[in-house]
Protein backbone atom coordinates (compact mmCIF):
# COMPACT_ATOMS: atom_id res chain seq x y z
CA UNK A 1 -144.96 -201.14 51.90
CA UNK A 2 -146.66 -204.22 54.35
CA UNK A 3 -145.27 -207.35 52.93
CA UNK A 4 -145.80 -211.02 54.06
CA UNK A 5 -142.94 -210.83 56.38
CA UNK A 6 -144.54 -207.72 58.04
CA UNK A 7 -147.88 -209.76 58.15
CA UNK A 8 -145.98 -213.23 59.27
CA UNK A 9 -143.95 -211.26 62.20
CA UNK A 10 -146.70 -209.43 63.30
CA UNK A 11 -149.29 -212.60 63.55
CA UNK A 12 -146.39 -214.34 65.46
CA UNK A 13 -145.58 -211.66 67.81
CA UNK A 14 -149.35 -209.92 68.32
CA UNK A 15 -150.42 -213.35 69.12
CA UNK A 16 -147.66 -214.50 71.71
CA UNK A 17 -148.02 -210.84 73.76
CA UNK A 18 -151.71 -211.83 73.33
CA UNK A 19 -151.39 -215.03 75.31
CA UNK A 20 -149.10 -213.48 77.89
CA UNK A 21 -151.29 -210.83 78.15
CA UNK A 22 -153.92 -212.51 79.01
CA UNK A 23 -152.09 -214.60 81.68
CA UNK A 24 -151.43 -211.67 83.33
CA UNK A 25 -154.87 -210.44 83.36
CA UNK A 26 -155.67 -213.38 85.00
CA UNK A 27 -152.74 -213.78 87.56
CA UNK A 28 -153.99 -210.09 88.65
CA UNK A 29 -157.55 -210.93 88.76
CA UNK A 30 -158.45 -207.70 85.83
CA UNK A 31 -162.61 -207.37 86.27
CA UNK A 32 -163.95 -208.34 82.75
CA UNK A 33 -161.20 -210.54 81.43
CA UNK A 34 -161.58 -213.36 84.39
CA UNK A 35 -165.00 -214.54 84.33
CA UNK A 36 -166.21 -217.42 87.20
CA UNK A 37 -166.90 -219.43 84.42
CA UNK A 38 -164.39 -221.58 82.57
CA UNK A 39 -166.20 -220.94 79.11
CA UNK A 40 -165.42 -217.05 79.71
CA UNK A 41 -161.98 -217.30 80.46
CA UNK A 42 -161.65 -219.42 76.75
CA UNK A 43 -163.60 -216.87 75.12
CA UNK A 44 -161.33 -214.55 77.12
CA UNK A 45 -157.80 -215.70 75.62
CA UNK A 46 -159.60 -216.18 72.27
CA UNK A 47 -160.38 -212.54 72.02
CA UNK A 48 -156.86 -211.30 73.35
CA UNK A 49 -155.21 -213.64 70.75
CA UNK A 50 -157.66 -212.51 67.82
CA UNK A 51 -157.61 -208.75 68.46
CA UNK A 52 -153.99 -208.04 69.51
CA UNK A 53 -152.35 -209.39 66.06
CA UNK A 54 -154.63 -206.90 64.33
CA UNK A 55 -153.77 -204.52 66.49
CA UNK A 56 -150.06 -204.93 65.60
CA UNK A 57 -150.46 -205.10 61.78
CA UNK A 58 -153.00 -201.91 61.87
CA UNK A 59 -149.76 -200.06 64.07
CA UNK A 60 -147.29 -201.47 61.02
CA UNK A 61 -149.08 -200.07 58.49
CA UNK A 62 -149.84 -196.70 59.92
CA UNK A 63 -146.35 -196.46 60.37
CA UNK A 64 -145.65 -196.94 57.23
CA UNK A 65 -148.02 -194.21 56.28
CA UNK A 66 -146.76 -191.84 58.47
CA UNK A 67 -143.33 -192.91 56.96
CA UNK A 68 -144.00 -190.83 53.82
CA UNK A 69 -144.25 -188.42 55.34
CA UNK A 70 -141.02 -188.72 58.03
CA UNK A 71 -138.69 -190.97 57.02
CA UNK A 72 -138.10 -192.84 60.21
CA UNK A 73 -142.27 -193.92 61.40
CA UNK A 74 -141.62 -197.19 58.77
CA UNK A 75 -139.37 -198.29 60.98
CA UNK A 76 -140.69 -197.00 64.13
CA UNK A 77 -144.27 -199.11 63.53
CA UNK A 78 -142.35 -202.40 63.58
CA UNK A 79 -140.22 -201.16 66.45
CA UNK A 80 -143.31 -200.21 68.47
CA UNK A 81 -145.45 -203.73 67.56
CA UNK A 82 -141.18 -205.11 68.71
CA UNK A 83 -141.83 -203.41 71.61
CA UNK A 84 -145.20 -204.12 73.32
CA UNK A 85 -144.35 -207.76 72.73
CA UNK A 86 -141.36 -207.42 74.55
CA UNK A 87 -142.98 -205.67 77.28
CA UNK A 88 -145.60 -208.49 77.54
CA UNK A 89 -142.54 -211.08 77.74
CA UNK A 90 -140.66 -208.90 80.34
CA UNK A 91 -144.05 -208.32 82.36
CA UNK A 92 -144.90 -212.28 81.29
CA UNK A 93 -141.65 -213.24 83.04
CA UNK A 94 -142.05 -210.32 86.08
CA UNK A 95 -145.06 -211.58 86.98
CA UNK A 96 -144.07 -215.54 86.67
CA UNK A 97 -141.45 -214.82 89.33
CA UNK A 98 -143.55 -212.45 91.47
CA UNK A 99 -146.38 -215.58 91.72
CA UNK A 100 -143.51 -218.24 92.42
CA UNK A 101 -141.86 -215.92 95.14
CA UNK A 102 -144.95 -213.70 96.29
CA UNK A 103 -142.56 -210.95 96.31
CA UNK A 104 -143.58 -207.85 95.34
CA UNK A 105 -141.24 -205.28 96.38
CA UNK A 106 -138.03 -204.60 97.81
CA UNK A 107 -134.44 -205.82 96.06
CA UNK A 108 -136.17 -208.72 95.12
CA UNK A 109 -138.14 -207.06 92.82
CA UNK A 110 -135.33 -205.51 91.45
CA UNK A 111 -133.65 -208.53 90.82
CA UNK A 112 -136.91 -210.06 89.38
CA UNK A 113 -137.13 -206.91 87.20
CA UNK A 114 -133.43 -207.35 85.25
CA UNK A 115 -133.94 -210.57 84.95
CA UNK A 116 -137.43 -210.36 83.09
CA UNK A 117 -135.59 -207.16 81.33
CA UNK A 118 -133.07 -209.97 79.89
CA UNK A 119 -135.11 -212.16 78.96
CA UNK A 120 -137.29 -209.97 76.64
CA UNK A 121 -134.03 -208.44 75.46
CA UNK A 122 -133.04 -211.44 74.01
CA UNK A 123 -136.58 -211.34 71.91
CA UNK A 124 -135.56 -207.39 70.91
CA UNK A 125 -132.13 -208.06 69.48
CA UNK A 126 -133.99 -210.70 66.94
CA UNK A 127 -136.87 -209.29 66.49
CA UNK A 128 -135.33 -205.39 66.04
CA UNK A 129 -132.54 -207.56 63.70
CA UNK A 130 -134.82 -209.39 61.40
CA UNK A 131 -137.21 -207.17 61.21
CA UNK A 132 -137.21 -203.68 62.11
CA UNK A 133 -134.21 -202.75 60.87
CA UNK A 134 -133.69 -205.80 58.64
CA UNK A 135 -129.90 -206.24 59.27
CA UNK A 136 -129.99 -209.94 59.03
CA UNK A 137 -127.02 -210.13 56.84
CA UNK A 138 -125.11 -207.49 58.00
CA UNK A 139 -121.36 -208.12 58.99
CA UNK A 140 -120.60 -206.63 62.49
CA UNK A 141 -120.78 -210.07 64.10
CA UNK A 142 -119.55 -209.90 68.05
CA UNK A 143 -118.86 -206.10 67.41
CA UNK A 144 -123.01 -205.23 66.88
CA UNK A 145 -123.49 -207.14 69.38
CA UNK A 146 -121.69 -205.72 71.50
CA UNK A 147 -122.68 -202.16 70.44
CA UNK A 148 -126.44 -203.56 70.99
CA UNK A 149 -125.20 -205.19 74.70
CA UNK A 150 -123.98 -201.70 75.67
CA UNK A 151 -127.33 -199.76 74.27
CA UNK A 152 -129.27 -202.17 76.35
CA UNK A 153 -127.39 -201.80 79.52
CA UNK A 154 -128.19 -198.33 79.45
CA UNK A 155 -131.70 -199.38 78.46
CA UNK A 156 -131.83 -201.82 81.23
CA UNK A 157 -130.45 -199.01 84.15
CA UNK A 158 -133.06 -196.81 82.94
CA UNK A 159 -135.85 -198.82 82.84
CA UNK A 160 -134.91 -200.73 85.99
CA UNK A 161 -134.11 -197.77 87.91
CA UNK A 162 -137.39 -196.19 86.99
CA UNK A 163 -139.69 -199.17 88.16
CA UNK A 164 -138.19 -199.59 91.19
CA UNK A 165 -138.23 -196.00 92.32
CA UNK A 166 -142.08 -196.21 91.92
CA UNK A 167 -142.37 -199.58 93.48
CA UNK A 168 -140.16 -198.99 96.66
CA UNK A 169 -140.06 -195.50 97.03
CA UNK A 170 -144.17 -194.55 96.04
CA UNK A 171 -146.72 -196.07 97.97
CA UNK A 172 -149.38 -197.37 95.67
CA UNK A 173 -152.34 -195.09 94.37
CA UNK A 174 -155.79 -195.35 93.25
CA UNK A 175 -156.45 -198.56 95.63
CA UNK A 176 -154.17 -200.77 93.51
CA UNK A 177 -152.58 -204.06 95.06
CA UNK A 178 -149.31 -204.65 95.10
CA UNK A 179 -149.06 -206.98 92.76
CA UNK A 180 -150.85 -204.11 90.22
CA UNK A 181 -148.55 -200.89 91.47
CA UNK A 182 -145.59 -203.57 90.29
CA UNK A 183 -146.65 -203.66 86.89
CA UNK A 184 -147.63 -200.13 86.85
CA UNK A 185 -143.58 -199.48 87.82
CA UNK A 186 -142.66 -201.75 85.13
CA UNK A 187 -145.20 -199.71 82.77
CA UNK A 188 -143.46 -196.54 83.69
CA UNK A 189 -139.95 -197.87 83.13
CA UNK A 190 -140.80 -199.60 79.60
CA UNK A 191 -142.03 -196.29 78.50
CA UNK A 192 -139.20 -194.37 79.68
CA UNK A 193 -136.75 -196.86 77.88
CA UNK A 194 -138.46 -197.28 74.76
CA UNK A 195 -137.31 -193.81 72.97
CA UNK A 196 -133.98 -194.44 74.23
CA UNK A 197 -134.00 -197.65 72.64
CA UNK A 198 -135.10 -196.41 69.39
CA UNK A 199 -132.74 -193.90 69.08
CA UNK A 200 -129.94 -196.18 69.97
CA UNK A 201 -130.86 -199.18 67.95
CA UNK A 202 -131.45 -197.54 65.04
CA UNK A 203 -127.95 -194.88 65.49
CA UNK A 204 -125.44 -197.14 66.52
CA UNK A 205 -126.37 -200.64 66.27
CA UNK A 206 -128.25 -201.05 63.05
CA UNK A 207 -126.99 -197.59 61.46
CA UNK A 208 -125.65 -199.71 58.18
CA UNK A 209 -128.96 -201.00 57.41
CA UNK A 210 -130.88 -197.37 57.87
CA UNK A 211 -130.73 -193.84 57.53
CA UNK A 212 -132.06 -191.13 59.12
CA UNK A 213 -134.39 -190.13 56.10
């Protein structure tokens, strides 16, 4: 069932991926979200702010519908709204570094790419604690967190590993810059992570708080 804290988290987090979602349209220049006029780019962040959050608590809820059917979509709806919002941070902080630096590619990116990885894994253990899987008061301490440090390493080699094969080792299609085919590798290796993640989150790091019902 949706309650307020499903309602409260996902206003929170919809909105903030929102935001950085929108600064990244920008920073890459997106046709139809960056308008020459400074009253479009407003009306711009207003709609990705506004839309986004519904977005989120309309992919809650259907997970909870699904969920009566399989057991595991109510979770899975609050661990997908967890985990666009941490790919906005992680591309949010990607991006940052790649306009400070004007690196795109090359073992810069790499390192550029764990450390916005990091960052947004600090928002996943919190979010996927408190909410998600709702193991808040649960008593492994250090030990879950280590359990959750060594799921996300894994996490982290995969998804790493897979975005910077396709930035430094595929030239960039369909007349994308470089600053685009960057976030397209990250795309690819927060997809590819994001199952893994799931399975291990929920298995061995929350596994008190859930079943597999």
């Amino acid at each position: 069932m949706f309650t307020k804290k499903d309602f409260y988290f996902s206003v929170f987090t919809g909105t903030g991926a929102g935001l950085i979602a929108w600064r990244i349209f920008n920073f890459l220049g997106f046709p139809g979200l960056v308008m020459a006029t400074e009253g479009a780019v407003i009306l711009s962040s207003v709609w990705l702010v506004l839309i986004v959050p519904i977005l989120w608590i309309i992919g809650v809820n259907l997970g909870y519908f699904l969920g009566r059917y399989v057991g595991f979509f109510s979770q899975f709806g609050k661990f997908a709204a967890i985990g666009f919002t941490n790919a906005a941070v992680d591309f949010g902080v990607l991006n940052y570094l790649i306009f400070l630096s004007g690196i795109t590619g090359g073992g810069y990116y790499s390192i550029f790419k764990t450390t916005s990885f990091l960052v947004a894994l600090i928002n996943s253990y919190l979010l996927n604690k408190y909410w998600a899987f709702e193991a808040g008061r649960s008593s492994g301490g250090g030990i879950e967190f280590v359990k959750f440090a060594s799921v996300a390493t894994v996490v982290l080699l995969l998804n790493v590993g897979v975005a910077s094969y396709i930035v430094n080792s595929v030239s960039p299609m369909f007349g994308f810059t470089l600053e685009v085919w960057a976030n397209v590798g990250a795309v690819a290796g927060a997809a590819s992570a994001l199952i893994l993640s799931f399975i291990g989150f929920k298995l061995l790091v929350f596994k008190t708080k859930v079943s597999l019902s």
